[in-house]
C-alpha atoms as a PDB file:
ATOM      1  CA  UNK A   1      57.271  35.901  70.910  1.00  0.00           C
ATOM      2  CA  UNK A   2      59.439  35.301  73.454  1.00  0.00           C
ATOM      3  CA  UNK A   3      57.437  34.017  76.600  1.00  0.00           C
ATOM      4  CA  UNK A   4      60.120  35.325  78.937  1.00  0.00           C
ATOM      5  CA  UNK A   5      59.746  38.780  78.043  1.00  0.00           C
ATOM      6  CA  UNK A   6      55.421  38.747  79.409  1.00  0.00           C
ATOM      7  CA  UNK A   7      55.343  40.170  82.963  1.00  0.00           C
ATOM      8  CA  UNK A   8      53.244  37.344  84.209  1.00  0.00           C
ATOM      9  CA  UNK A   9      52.346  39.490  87.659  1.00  0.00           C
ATOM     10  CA  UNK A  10      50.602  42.508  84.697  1.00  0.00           C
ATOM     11  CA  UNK A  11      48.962  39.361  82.909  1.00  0.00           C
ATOM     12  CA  UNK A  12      47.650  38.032  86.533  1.00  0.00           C
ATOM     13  CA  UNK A  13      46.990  41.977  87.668  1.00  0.00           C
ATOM     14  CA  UNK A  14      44.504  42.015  84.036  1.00  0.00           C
ATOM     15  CA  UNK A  15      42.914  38.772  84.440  1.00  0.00           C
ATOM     16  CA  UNK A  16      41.902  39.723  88.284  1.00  0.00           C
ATOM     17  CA  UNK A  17      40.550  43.477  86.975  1.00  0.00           C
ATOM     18  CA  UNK A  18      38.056  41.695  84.708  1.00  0.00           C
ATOM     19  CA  UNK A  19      36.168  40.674  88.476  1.00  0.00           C
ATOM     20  CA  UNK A  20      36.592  43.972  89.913  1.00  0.00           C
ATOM     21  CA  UNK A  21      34.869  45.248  86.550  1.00  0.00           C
ATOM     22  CA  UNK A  22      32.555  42.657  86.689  1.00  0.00           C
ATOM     23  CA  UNK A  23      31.572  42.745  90.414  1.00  0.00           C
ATOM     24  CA  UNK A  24      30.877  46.982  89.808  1.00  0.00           C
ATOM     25  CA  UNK A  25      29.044  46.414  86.575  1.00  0.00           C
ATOM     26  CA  UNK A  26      26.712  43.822  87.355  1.00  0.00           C
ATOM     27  CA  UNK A  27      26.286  45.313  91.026  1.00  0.00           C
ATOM     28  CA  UNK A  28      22.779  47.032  91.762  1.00  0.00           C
ATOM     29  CA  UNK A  29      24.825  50.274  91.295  1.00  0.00           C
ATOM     30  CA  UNK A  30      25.022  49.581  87.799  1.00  0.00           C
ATOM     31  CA  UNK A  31      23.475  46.887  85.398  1.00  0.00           C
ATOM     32  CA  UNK A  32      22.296  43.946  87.992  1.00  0.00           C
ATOM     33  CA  UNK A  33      18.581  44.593  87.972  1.00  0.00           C
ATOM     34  CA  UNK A  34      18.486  44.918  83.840  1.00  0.00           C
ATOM     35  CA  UNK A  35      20.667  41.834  83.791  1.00  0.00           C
ATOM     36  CA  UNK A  36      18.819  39.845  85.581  1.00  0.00           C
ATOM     37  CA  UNK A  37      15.591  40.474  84.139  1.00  0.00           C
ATOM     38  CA  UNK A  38      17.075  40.458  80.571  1.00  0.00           C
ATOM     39  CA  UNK A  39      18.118  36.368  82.067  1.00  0.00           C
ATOM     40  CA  UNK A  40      14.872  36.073  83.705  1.00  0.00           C
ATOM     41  CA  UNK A  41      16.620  35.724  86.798  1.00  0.00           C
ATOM     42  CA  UNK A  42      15.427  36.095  90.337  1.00  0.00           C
ATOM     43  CA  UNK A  43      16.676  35.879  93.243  1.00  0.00           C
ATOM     44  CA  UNK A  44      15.341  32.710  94.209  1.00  0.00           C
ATOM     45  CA  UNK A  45      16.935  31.254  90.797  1.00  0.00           C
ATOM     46  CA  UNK A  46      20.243  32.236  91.619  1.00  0.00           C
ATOM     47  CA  UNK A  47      20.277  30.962  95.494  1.00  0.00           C
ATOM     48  CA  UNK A  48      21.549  27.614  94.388  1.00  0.00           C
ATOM     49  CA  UNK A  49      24.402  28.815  92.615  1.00  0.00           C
ATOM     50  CA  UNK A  50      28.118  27.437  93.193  1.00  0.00           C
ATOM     51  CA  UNK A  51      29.831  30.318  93.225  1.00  0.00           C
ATOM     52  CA  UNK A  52      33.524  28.789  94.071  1.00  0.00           C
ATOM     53  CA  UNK A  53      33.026  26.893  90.526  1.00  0.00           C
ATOM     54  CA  UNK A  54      31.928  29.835  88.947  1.00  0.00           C
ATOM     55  CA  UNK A  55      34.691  32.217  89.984  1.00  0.00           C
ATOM     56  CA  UNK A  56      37.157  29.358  89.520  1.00  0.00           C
ATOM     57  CA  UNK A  57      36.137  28.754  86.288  1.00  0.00           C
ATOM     58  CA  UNK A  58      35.909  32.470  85.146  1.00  0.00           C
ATOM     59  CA  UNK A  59      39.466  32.702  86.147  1.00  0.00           C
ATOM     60  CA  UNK A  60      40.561  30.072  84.379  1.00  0.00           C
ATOM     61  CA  UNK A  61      39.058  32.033  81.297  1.00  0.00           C
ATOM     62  CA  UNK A  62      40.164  35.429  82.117  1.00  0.00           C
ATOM     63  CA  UNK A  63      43.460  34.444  82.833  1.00  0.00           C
ATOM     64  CA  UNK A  64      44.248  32.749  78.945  1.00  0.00           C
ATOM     65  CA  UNK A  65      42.597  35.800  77.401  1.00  0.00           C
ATOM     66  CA  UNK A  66      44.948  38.332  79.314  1.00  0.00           C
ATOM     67  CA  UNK A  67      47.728  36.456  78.568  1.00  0.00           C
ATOM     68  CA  UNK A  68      46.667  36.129  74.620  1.00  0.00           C
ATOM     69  CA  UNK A  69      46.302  40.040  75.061  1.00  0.00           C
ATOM     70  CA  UNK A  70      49.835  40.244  76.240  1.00  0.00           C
ATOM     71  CA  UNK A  71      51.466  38.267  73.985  1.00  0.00           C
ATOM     72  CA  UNK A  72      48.779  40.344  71.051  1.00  0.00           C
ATOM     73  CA  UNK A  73      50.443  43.736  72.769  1.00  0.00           C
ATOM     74  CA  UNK A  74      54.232  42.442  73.049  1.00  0.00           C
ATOM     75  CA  UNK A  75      56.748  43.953  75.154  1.00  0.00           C
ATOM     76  CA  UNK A  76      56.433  47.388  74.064  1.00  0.00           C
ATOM     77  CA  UNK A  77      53.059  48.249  74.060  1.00  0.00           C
ATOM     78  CA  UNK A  78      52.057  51.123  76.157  1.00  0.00           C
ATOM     79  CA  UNK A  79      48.612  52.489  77.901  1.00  0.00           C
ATOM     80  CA  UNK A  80      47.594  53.771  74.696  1.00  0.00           C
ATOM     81  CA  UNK A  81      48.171  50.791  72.578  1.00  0.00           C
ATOM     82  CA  UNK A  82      47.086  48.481  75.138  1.00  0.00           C
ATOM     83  CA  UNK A  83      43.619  50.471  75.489  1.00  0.00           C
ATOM     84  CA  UNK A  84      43.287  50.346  72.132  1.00  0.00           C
ATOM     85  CA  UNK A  85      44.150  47.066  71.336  1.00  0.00           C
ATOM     86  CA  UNK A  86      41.644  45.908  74.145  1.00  0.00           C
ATOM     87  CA  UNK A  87      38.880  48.134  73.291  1.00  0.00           C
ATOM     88  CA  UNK A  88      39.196  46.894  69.643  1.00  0.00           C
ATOM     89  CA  UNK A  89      39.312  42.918  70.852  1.00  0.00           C
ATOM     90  CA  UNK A  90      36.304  43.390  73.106  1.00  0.00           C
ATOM     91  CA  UNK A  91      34.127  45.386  70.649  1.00  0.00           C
ATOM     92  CA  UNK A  92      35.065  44.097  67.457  1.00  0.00           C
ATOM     93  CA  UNK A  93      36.171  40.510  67.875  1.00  0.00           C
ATOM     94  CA  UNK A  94      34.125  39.471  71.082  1.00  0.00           C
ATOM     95  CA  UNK A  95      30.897  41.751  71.021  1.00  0.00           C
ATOM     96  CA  UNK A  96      30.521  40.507  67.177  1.00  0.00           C
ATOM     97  CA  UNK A  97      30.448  37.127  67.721  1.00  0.00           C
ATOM     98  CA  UNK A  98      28.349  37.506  71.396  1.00  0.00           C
ATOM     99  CA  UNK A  99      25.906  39.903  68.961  1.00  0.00           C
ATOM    100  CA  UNK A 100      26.029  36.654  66.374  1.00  0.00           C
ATOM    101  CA  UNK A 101      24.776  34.298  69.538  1.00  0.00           C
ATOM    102  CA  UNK A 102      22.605  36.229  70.794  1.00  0.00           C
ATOM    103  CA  UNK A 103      20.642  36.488  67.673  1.00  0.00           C
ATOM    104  CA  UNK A 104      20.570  32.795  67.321  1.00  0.00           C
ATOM    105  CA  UNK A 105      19.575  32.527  70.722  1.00  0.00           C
ATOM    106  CA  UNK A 106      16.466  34.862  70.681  1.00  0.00           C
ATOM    107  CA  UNK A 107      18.118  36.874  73.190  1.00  0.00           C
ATOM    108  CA  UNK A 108      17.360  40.149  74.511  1.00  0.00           C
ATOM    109  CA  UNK A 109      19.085  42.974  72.774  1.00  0.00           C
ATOM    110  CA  UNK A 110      19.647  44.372  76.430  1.00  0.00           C
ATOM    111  CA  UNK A 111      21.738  41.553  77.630  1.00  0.00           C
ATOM    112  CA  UNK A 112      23.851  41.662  74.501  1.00  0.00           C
ATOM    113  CA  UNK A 113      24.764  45.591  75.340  1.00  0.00           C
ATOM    114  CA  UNK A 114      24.840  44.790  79.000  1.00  0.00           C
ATOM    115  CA  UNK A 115      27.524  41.341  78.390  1.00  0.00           C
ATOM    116  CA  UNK A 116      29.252  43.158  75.725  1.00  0.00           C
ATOM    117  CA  UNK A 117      29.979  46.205  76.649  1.00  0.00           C
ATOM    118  CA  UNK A 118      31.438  44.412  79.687  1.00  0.00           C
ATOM    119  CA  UNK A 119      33.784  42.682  77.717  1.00  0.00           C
ATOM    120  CA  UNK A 120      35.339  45.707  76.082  1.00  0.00           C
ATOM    121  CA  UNK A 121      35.186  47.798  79.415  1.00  0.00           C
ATOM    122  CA  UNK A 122      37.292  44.757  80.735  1.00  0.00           C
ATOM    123  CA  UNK A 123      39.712  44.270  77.531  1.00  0.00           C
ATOM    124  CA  UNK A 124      40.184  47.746  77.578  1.00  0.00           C
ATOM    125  CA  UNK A 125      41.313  48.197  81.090  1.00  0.00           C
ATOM    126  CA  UNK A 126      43.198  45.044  80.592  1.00  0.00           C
ATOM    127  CA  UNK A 127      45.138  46.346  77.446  1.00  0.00           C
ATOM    128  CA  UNK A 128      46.305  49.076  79.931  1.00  0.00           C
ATOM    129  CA  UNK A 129      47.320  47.042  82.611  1.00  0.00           C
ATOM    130  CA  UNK A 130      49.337  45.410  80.444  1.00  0.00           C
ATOM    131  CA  UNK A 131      50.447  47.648  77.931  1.00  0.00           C
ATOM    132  CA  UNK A 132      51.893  49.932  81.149  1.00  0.00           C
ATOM    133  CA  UNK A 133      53.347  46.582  83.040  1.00  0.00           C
ATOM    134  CA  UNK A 134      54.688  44.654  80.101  1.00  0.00           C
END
């Protein structure tokens, strides 16, 4: 593929929704208090967190995966095929092999639903930011 036909502001757009997802989901309006105690987190345990590293580096990750989404999509995509194509990604390629961790890790079945259900909300409304843009 052709990298000059990606609308890099669309790939940029997707990787930023992933933190607007992210910042509703694991609010106290949604998942936080289930997350955290799935983690055994606290709120003393997470005081001491840097959170410029750990937004920086989530970037950094969200941004290659939105662009390997746009160049999966190509420059005809669509909503549809972009919601699609991100829904599949996050609950067949990314949930499977969280689910695969998780079970190896001994970790709650609750944190695998809460993470990975994330990940396809956010592929999915990735695909169509995207798929509409590109």
């Amino acid at each position: 593929m052709d990298f000059s036909t990606l609308n890099w502001f669309a790939i940029v757009v997707a990787a930023i929704s992933s933190f607007i997802i992210g910042s509703l989901w694991y609010s106290p309006l949604m998942f936080q208090k289930a997350w955290m105690k799935a983690n055994n987190f606290n709120d003393e345990s997470l005081q001491g967190a840097n959170m410029l590293k750990i937004f920086s580096l989530a970037f950094i990750l969200m941004f290659p995966a939105s662009f390997s989404l746009a160049m999966y999509l190509g420059p005809d995509a669509g909503a549809g095929f972009g919601a699609a194509a991100g829904f599949m990604a996050g609950t067949f390629w990314v949930m499977a092999f969280v689910g695969v961790h998780y079970l190896f890790e001994r970790k709650p079945f609750s944190l695998f639903l809460i993470n990975g259900f994330y990940s396809t909300v956010a592929l999915t409304a990735m695909g169509v930011i995207i798929g509409v843009w590109q």
